[in-house]
C-alpha atoms as a PDB file:
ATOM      1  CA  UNK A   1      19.148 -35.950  43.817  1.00  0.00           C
ATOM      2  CA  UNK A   2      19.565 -31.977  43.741  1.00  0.00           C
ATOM      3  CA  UNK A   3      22.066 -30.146  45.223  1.00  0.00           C
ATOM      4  CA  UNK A   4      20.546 -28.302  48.397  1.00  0.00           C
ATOM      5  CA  UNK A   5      19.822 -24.636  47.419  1.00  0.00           C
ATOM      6  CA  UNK A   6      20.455 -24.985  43.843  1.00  0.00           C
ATOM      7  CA  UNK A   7      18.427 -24.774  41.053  1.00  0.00           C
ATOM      8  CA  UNK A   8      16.841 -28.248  40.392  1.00  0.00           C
ATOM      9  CA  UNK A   9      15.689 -28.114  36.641  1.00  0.00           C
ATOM     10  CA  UNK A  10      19.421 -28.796  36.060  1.00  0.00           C
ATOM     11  CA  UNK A  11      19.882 -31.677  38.931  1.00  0.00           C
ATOM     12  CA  UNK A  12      18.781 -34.975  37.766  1.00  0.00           C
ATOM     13  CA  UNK A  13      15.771 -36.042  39.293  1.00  0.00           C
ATOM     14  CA  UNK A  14      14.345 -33.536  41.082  1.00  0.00           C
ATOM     15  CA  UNK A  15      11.615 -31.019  39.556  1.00  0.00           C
ATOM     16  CA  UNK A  16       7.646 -31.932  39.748  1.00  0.00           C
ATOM     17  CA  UNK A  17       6.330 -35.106  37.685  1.00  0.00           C
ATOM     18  CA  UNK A  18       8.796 -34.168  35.120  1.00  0.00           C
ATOM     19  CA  UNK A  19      10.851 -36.893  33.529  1.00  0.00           C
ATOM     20  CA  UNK A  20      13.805 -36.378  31.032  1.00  0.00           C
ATOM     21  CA  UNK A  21      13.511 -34.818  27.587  1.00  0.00           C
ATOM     22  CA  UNK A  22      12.683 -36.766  24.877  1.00  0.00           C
ATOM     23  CA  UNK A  23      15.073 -35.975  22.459  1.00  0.00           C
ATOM     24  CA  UNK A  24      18.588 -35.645  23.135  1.00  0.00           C
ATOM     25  CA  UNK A  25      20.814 -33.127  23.396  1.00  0.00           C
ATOM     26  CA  UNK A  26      22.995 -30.684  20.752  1.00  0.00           C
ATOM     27  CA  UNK A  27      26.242 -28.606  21.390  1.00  0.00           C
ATOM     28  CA  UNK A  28      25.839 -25.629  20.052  1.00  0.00           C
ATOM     29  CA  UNK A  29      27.706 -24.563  16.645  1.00  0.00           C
ATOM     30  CA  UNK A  30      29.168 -21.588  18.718  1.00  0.00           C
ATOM     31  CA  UNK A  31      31.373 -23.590  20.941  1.00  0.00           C
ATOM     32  CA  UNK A  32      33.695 -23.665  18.255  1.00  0.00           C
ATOM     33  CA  UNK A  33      34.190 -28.137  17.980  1.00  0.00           C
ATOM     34  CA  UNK A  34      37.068 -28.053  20.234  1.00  0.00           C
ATOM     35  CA  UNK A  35      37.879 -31.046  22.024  1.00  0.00           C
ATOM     36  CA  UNK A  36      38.377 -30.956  25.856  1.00  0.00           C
ATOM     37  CA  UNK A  37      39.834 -32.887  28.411  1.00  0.00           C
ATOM     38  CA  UNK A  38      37.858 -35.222  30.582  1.00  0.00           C
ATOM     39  CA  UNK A  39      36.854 -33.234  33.683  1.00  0.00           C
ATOM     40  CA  UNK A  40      35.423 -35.012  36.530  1.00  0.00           C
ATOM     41  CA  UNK A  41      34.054 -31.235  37.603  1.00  0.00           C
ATOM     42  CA  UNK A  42      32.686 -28.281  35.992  1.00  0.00           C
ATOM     43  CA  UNK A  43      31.651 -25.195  37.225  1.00  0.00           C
ATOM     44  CA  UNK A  44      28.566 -24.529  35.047  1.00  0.00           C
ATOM     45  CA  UNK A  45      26.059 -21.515  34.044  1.00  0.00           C
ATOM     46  CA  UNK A  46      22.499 -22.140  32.600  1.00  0.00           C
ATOM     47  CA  UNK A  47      19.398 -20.236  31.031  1.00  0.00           C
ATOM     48  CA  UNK A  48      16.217 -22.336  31.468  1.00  0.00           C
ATOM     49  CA  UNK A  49      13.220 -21.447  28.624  1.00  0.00           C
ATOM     50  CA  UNK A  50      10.264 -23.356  28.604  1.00  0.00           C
ATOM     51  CA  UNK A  51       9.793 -22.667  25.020  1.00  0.00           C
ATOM     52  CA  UNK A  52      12.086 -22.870  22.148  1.00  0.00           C
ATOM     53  CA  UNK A  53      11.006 -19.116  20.798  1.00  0.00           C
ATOM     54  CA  UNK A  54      12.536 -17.902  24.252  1.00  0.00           C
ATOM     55  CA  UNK A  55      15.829 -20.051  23.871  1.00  0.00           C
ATOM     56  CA  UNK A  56      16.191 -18.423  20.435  1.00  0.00           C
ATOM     57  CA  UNK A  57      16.121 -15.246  21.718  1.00  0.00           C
ATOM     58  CA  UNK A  58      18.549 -15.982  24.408  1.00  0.00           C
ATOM     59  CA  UNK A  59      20.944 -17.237  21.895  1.00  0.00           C
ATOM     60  CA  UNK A  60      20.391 -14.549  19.814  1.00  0.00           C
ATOM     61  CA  UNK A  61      21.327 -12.240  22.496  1.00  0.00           C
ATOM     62  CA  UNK A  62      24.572 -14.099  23.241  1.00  0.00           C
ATOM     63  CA  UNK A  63      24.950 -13.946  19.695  1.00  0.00           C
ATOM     64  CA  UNK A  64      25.199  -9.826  19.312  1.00  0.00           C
ATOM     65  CA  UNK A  65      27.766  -9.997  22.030  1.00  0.00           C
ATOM     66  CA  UNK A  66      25.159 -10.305  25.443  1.00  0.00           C
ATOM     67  CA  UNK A  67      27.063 -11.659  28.885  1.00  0.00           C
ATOM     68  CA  UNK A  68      26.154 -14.448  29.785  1.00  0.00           C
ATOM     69  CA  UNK A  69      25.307 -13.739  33.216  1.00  0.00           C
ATOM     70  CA  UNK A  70      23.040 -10.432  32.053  1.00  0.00           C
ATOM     71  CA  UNK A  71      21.072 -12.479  29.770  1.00  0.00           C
ATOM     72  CA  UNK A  72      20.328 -15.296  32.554  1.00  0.00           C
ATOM     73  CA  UNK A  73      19.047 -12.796  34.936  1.00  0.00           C
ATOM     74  CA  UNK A  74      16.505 -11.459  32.022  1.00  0.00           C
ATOM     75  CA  UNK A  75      16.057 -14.231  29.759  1.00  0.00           C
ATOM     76  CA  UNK A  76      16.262 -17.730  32.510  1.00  0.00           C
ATOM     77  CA  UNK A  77      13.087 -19.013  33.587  1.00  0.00           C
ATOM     78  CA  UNK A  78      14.581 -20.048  36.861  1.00  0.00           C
ATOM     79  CA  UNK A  79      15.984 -19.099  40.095  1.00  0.00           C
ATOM     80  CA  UNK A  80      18.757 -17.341  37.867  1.00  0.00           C
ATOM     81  CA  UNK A  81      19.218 -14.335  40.716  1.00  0.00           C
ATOM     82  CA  UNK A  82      23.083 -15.559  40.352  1.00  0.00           C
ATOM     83  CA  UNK A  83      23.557 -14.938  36.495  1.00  0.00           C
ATOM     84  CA  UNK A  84      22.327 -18.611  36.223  1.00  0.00           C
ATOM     85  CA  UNK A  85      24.980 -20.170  38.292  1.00  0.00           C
ATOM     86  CA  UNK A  86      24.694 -23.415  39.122  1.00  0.00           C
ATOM     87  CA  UNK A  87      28.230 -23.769  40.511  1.00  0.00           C
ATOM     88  CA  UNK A  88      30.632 -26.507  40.998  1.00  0.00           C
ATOM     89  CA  UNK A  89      28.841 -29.894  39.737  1.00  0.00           C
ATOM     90  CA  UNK A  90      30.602 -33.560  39.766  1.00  0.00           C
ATOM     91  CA  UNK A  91      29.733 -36.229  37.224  1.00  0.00           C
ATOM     92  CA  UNK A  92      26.574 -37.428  38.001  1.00  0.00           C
ATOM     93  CA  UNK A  93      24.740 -34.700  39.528  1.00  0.00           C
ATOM     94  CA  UNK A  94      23.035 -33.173  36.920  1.00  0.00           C
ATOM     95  CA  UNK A  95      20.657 -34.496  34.581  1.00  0.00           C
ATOM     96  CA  UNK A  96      21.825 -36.924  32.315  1.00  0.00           C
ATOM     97  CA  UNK A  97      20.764 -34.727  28.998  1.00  0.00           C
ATOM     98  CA  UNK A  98      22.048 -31.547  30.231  1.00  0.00           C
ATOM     99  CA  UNK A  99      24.906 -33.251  31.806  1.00  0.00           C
ATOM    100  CA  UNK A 100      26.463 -34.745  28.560  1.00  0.00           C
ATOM    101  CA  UNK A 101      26.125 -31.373  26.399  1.00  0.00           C
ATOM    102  CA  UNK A 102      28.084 -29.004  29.441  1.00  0.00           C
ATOM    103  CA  UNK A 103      30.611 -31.618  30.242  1.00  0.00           C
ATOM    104  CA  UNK A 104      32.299 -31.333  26.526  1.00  0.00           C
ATOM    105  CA  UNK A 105      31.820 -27.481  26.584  1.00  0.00           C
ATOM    106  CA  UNK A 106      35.296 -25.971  27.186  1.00  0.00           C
ATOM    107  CA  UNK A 107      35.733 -23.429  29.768  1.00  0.00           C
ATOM    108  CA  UNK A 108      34.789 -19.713  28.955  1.00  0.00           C
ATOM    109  CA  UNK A 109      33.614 -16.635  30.281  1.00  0.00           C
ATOM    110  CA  UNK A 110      30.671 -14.810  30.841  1.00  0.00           C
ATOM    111  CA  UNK A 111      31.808 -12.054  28.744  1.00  0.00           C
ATOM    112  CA  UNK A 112      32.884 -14.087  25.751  1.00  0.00           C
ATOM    113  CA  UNK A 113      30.806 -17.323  26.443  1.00  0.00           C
ATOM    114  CA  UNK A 114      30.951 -20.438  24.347  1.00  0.00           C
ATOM    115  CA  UNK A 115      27.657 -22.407  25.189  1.00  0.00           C
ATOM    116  CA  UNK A 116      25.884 -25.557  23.994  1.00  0.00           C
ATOM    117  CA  UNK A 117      22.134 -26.241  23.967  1.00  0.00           C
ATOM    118  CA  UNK A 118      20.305 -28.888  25.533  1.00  0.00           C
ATOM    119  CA  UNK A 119      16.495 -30.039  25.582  1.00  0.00           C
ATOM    120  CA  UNK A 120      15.295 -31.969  28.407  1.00  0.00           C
ATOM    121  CA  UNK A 121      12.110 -32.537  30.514  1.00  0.00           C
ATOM    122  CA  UNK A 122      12.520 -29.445  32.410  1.00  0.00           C
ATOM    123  CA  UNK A 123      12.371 -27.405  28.894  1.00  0.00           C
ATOM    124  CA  UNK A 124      15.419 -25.583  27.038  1.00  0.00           C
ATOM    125  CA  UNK A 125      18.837 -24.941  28.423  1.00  0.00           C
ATOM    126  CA  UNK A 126      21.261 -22.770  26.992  1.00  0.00           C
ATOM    127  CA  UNK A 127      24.717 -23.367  29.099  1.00  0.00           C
ATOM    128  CA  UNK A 128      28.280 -22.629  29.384  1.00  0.00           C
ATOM    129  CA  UNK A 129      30.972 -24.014  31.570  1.00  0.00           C
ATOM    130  CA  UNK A 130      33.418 -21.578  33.594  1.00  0.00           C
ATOM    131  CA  UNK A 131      35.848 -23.875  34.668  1.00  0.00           C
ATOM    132  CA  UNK A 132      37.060 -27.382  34.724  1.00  0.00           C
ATOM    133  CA  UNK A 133      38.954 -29.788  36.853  1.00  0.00           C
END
């Protein structure tokens, strides 16, 4: 079920005879392997591409030192209007896929983002997580 008013790529369930990626999900090398603390909330950014070309140029972006919010509002393929802010999201409510890469991100920021990757039936996600609780 999506959240109302929020993007629905992310939410599990919800976009237009799509069903979930076939392959699984990868946390990006950038994130730096750090292990978090189970959060039962996170309060997560994304970049939707629909193809991988476009995610690699997103993450090259982030790579020479692009905000994370600043590349959303260029790069995302979605209603990223809010720097690709999907804000606070419980366990549960996002798509299983995309759900199991951002819930071991640890928090960062926009300015100095460490995101993870995720494929699912929607198309590419690049993703960070702001805060956790």
């Amino acid at each position: 079920m999506a959240p109302k008013g929020k993007d629905k790529a992310a939410a599990g369930g919800a976009g237009k005879g799509k069903g979930k990626g076939k392959d699984a999900s990868k946390a990006d090398d950038d994130k730096g392997g750090a292990k978090v603390k189970g959060a039962q909330q996170i309060n997560v950014r994304h970049i939707l591409c629909e193809k991988h070309a476009r995610k690699e140029e997103v993450v090259a972006k982030l790579r020479d030192g692009g905000k994370f919010d600043e590349v959303a509002r260029e790069m995302s393929e979605d209603k990223a209007r809010a720097g690709g802010a999907l804000g606070w999201k419980r366990r549960g409510d996002l798509d299983p896929i995309f759900e199991a890469v951002a819930f071991e991100l640890e928090a960062s920021t926009v300015g100095n983002p460490k995101w993870g990757e995720a494929k699912t039936g929607f198309g590419y996600h690049v993703m960070m997580v702001e805060g956790r609780k």
